[in-house]
PDB file of N, CA and C in Angstrom:
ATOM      1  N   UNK A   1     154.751  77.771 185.405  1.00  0.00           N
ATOM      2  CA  UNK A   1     155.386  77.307 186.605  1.00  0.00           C
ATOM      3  C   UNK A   1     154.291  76.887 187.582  1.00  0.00           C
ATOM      4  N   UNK A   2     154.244  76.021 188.299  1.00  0.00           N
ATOM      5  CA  UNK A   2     153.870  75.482 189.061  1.00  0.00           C
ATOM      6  C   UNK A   2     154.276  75.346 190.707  1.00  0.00           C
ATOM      7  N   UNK A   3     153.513  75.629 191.485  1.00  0.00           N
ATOM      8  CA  UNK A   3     153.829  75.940 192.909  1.00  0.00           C
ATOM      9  C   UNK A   3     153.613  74.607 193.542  1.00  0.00           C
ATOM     10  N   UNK A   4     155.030  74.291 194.191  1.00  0.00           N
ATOM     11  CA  UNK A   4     154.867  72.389 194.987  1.00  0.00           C
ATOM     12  C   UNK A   4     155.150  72.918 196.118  1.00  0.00           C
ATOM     13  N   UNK A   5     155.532  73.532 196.701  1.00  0.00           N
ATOM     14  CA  UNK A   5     155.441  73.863 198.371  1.00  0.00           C
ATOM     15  C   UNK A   5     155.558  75.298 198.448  1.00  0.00           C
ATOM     16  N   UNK A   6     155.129  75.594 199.743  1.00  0.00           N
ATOM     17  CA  UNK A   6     154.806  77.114 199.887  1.00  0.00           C
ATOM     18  C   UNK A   6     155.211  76.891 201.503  1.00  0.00           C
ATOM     19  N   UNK A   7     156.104  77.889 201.821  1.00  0.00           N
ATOM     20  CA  UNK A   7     156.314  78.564 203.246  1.00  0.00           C
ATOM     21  C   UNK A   7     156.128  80.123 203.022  1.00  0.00           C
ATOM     22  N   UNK A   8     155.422  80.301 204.265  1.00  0.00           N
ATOM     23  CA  UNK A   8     154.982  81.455 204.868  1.00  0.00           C
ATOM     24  C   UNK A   8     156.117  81.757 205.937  1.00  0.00           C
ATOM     25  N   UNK A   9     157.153  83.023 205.613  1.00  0.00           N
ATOM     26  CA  UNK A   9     157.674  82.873 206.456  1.00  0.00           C
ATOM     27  C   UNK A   9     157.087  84.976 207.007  1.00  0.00           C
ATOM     28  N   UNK A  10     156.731  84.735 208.652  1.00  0.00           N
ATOM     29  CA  UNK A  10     156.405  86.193 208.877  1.00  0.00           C
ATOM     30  C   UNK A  10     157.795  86.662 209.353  1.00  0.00           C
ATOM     31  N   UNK A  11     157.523  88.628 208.689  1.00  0.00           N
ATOM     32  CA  UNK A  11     158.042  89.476 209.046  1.00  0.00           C
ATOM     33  C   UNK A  11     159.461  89.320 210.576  1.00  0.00           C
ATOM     34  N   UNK A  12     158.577  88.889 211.296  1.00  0.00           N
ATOM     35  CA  UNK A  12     159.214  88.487 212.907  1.00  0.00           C
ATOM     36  C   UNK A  12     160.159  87.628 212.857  1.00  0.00           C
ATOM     37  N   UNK A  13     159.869  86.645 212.003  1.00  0.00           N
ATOM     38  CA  UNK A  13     161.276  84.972 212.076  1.00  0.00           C
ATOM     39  C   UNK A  13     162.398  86.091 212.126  1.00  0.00           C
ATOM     40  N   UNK A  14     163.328  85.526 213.078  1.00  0.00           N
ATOM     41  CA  UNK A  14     164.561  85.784 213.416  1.00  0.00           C
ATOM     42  C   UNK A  14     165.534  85.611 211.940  1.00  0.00           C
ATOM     43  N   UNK A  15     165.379  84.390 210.845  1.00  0.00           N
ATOM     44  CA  UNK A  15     166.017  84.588 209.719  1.00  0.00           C
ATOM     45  C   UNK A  15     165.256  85.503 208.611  1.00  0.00           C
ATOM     46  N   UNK A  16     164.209  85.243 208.500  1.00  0.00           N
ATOM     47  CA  UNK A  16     163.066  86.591 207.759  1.00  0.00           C
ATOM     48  C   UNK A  16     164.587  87.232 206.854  1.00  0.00           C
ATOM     49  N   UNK A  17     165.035  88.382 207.358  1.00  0.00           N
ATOM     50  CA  UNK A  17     166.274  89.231 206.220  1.00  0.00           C
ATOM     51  C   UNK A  17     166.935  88.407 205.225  1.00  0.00           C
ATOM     52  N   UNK A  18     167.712  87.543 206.212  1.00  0.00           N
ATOM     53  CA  UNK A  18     168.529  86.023 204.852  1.00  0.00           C
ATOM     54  C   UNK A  18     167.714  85.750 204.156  1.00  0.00           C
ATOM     55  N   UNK A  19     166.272  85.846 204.462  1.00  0.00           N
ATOM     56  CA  UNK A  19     165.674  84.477 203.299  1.00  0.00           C
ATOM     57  C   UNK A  19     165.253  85.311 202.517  1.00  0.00           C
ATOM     58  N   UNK A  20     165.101  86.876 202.810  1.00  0.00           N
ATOM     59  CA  UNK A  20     164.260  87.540 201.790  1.00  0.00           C
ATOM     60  C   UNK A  20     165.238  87.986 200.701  1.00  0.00           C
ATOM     61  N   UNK A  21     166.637  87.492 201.395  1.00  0.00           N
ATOM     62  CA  UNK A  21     167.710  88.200 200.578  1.00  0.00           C
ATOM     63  C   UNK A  21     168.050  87.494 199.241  1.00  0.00           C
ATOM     64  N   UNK A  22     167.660  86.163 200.374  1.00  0.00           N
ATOM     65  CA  UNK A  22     168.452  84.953 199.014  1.00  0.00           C
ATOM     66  C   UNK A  22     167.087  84.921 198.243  1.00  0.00           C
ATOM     67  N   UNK A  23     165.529  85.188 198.249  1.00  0.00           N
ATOM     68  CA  UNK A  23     164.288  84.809 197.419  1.00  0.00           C
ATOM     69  C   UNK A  23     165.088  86.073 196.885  1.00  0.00           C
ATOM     70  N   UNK A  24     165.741  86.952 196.641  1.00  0.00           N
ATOM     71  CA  UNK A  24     165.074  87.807 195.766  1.00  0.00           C
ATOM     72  C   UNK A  24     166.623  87.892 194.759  1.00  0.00           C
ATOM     73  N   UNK A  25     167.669  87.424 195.600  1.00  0.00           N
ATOM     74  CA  UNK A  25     168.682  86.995 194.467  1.00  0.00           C
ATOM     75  C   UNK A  25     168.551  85.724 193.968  1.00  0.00           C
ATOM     76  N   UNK A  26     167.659  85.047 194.207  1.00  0.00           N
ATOM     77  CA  UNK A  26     167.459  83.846 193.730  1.00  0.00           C
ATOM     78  C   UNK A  26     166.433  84.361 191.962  1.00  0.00           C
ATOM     79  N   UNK A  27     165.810  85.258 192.290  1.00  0.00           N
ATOM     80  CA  UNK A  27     164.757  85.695 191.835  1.00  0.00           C
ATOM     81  C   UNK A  27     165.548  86.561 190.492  1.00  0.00           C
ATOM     82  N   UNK A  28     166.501  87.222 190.801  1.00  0.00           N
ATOM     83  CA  UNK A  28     167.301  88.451 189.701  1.00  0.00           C
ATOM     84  C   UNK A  28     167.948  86.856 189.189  1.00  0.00           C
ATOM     85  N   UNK A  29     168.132  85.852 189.793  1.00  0.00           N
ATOM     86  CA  UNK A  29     169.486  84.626 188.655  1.00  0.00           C
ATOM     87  C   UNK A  29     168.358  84.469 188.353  1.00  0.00           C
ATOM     88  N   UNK A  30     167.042  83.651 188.604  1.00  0.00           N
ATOM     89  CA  UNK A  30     166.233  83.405 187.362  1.00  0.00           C
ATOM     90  C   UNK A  30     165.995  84.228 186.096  1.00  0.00           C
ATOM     91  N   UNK A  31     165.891  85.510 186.337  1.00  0.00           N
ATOM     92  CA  UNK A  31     165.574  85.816 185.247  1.00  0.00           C
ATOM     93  C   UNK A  31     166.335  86.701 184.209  1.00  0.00           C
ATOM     94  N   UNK A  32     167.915  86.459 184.812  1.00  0.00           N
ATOM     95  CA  UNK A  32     169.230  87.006 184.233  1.00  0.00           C
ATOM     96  C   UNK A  32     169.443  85.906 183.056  1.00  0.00           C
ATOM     97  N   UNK A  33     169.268  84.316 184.225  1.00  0.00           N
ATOM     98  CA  UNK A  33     169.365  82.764 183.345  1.00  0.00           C
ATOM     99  C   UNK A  33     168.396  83.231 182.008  1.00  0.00           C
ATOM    100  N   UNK A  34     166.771  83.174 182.444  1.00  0.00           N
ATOM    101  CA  UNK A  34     165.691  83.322 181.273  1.00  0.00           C
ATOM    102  C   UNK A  34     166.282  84.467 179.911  1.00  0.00           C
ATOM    103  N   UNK A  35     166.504  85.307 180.657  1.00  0.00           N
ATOM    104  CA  UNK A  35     167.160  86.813 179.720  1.00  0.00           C
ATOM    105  C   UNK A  35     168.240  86.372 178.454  1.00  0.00           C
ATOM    106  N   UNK A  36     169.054  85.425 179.028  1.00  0.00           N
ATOM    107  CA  UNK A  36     170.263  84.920 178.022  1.00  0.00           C
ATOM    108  C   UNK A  36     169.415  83.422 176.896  1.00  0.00           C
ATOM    109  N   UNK A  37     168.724  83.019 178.023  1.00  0.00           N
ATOM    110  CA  UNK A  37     168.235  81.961 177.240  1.00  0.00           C
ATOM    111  C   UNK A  37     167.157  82.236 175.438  1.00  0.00           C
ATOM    112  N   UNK A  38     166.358  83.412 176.069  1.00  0.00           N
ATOM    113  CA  UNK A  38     165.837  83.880 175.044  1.00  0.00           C
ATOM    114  C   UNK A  38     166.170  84.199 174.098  1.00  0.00           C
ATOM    115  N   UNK A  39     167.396  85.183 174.879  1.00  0.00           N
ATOM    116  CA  UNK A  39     168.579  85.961 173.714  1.00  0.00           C
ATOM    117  C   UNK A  39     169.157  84.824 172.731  1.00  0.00           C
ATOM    118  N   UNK A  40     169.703  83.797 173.284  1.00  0.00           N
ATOM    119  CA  UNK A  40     170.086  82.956 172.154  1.00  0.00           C
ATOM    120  C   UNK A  40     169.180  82.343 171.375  1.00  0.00           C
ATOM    121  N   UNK A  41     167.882  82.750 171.504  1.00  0.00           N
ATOM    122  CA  UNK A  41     167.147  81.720 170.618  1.00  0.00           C
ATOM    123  C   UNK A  41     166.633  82.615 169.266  1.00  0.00           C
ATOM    124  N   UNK A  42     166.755  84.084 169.660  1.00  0.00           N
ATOM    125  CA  UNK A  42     166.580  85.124 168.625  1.00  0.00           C
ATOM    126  C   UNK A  42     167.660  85.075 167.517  1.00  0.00           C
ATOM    127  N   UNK A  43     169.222  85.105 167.976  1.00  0.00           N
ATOM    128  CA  UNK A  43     169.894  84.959 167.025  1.00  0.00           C
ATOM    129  C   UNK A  43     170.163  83.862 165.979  1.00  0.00           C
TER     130      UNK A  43
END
């Protein structure tokens, strides 16, 4: 993977909670997606 933009968002930003909420459910669907993808390639 490859990194094309990067925000720094600090602790203080008033949205800071939402975004850390959605990076990190964003973060469990990636690798729920990857988890199934693999799985089908074993069987």
């Amino acid at each position: 993977m490859q990194v094309v933009e990067r925000h720094i968002i600090q602790r203080n930003h008033p949205h800071y909670q939402e975004i850390d909420k959605l990076c990190f459910a964003a973060k469990n669907l990636y690798n729920y997606a990857n988890f199934h993808i693999r799985l089908s390639m074993v069987v």
